[in-house]
C-alpha atoms as a PDB file:
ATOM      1  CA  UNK A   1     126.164 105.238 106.822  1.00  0.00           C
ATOM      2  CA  UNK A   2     129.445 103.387 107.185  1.00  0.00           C
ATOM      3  CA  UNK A   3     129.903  99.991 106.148  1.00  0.00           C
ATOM      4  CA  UNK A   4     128.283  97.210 108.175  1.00  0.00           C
ATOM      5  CA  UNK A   5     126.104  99.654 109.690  1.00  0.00           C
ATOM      6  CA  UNK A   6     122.549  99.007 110.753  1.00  0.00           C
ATOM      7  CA  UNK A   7     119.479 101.051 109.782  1.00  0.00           C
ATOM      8  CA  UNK A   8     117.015 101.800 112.201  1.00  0.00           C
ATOM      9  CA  UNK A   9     114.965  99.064 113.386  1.00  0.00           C
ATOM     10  CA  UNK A  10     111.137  99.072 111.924  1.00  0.00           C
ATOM     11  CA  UNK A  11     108.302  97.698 112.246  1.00  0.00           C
ATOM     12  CA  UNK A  12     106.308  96.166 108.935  1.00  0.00           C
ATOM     13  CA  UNK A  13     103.196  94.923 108.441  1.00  0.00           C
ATOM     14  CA  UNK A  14     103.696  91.086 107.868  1.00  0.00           C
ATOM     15  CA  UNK A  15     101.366  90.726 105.081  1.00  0.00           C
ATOM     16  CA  UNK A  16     103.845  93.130 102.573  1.00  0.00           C
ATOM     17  CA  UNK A  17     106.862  94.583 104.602  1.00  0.00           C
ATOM     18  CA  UNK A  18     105.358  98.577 104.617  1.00  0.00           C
ATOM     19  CA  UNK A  19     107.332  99.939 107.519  1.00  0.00           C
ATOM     20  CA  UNK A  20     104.347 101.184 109.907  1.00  0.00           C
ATOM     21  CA  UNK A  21     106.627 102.269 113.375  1.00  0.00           C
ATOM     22  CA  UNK A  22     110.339 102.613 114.955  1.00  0.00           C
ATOM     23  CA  UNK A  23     111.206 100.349 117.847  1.00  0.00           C
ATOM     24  CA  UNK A  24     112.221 103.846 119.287  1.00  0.00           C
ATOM     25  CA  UNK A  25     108.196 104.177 119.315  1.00  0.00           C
ATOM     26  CA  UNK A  26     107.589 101.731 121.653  1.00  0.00           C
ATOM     27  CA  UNK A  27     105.516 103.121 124.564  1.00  0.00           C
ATOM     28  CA  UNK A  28     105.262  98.914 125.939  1.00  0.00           C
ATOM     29  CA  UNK A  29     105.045  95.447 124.947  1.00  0.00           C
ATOM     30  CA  UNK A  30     102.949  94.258 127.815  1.00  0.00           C
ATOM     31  CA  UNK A  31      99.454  94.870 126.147  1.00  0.00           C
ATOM     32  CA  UNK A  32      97.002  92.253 125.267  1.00  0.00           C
ATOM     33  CA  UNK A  33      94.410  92.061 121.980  1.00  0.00           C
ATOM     34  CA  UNK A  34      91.623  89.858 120.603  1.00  0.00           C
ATOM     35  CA  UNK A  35      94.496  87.136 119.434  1.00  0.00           C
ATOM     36  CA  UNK A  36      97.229  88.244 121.654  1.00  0.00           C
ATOM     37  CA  UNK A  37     100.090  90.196 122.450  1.00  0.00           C
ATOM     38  CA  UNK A  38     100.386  93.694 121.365  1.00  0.00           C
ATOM     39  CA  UNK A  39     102.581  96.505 121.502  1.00  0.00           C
ATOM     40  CA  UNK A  40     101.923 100.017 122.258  1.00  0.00           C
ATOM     41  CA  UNK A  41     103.345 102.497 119.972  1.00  0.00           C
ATOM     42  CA  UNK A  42     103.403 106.474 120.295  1.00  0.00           C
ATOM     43  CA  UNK A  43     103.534 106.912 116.641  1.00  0.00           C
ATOM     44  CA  UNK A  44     102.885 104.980 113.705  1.00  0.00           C
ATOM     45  CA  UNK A  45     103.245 105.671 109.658  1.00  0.00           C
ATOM     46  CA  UNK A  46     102.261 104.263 106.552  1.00  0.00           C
ATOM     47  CA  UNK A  47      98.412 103.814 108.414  1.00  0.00           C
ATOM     48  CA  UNK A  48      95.223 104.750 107.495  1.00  0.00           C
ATOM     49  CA  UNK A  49      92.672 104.775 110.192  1.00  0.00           C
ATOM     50  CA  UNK A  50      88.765 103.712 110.193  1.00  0.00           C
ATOM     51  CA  UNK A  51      85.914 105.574 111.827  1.00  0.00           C
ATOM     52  CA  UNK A  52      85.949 106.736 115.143  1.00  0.00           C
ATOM     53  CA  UNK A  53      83.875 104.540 117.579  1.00  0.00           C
ATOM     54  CA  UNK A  54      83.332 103.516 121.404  1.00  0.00           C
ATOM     55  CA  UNK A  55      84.365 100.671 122.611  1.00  0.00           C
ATOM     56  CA  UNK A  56      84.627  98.236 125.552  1.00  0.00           C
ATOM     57  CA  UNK A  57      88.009  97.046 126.209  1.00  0.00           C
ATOM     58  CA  UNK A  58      89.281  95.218 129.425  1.00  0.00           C
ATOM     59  CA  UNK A  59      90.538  98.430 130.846  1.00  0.00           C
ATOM     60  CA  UNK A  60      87.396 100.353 130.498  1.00  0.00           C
ATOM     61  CA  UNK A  61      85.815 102.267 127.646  1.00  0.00           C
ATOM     62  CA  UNK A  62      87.709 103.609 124.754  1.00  0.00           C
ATOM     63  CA  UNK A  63      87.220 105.847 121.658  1.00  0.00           C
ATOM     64  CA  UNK A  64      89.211 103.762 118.691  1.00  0.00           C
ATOM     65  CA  UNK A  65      89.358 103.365 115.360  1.00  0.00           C
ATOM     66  CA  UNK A  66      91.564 100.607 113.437  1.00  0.00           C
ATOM     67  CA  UNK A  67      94.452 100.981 112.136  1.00  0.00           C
ATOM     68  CA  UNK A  68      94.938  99.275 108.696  1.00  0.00           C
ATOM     69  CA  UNK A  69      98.075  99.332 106.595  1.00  0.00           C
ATOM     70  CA  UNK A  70      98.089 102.041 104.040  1.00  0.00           C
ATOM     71  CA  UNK A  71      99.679  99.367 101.521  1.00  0.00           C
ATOM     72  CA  UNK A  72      97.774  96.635 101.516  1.00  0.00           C
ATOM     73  CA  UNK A  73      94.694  97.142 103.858  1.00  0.00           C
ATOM     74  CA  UNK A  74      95.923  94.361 106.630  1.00  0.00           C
ATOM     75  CA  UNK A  75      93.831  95.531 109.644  1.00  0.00           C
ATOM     76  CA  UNK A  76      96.776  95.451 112.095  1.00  0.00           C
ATOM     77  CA  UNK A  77      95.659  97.214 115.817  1.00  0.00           C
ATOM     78  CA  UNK A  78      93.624 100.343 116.729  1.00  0.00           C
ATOM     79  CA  UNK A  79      94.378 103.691 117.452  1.00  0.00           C
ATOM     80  CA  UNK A  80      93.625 105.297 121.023  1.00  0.00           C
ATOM     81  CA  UNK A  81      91.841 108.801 121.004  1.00  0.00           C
ATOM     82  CA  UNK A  82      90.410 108.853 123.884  1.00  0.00           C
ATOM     83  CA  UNK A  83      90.044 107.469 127.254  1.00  0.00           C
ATOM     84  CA  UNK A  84      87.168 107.904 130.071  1.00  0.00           C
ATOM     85  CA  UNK A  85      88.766 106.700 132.519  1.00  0.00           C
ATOM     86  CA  UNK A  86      91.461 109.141 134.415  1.00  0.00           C
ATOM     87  CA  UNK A  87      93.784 106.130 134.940  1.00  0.00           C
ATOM     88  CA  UNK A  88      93.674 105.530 131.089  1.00  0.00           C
ATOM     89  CA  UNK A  89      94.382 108.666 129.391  1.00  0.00           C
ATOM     90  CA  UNK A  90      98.194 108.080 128.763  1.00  0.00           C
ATOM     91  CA  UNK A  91      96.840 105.489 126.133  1.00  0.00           C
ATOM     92  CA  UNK A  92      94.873 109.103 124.286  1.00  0.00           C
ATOM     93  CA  UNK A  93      96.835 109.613 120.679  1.00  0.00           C
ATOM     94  CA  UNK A  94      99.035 106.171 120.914  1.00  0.00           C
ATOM     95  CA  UNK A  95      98.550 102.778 118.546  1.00  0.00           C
ATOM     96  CA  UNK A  96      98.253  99.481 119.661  1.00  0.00           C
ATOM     97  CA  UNK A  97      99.527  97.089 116.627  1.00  0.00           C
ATOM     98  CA  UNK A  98      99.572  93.003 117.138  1.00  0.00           C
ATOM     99  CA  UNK A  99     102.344  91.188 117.579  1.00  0.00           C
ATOM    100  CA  UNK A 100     101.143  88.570 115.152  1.00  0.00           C
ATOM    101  CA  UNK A 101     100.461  91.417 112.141  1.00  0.00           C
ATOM    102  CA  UNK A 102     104.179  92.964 112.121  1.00  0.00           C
ATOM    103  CA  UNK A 103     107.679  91.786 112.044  1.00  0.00           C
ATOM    104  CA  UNK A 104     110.891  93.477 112.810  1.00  0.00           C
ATOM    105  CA  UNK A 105     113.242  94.239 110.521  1.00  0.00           C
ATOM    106  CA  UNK A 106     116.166  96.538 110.218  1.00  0.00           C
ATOM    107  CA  UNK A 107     116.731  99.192 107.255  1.00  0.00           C
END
């Protein structure tokens, strides 16, 4: 990299700074969780993901499971893998992490 250059920009869980997605990931930032704003990623690292289960969200029934950071355990969104309603499937395969459980950085 030359000098003064800027890594790619990550996002890090905000509980120990383990990088968890690229901005480049970013599918939207207009989605809404439990305690807030959220962003929709198409791929995350550095996760590990609980069991699968069904659940009621405000745009219809979902099959999620949490996504936790692999470092330190900080439950920080859910993972989509699947969607029952046709309107909805886009979401199939793609995490949701809170705004309030990452921070940007650059590397």
């Amino acid at each position: 990299m030359a000098d003064g250059a800027v890594g790619p920009r990550l996002y890090c869980c905000f509980k120990c700074r383990n990088p968890v997605s690229c901005h480049d990931d970013i599918v939207s930032k207009t989605f809404r969780a439990n305690n807030g704003r959220a962003i929709l990623f198409s791929h995350a690292m550095n996760i590990t993901l609980g069991p699968k289960e069904d659940s009621r969200l405000i745009t219809g029934v979902h099959t999620i499971a949490d996504v936790y950071c692999s470092e330190c355990g900080e439950l920080l969104g859910w993972k989509y893998w699947k969607a029952y309603e046709e309107s909805q499937k886009y979401k199939e395969g793609k995490i949701v992490l809170e705004n309030r459980k990452i921070v940007e950085e650059n590397w």
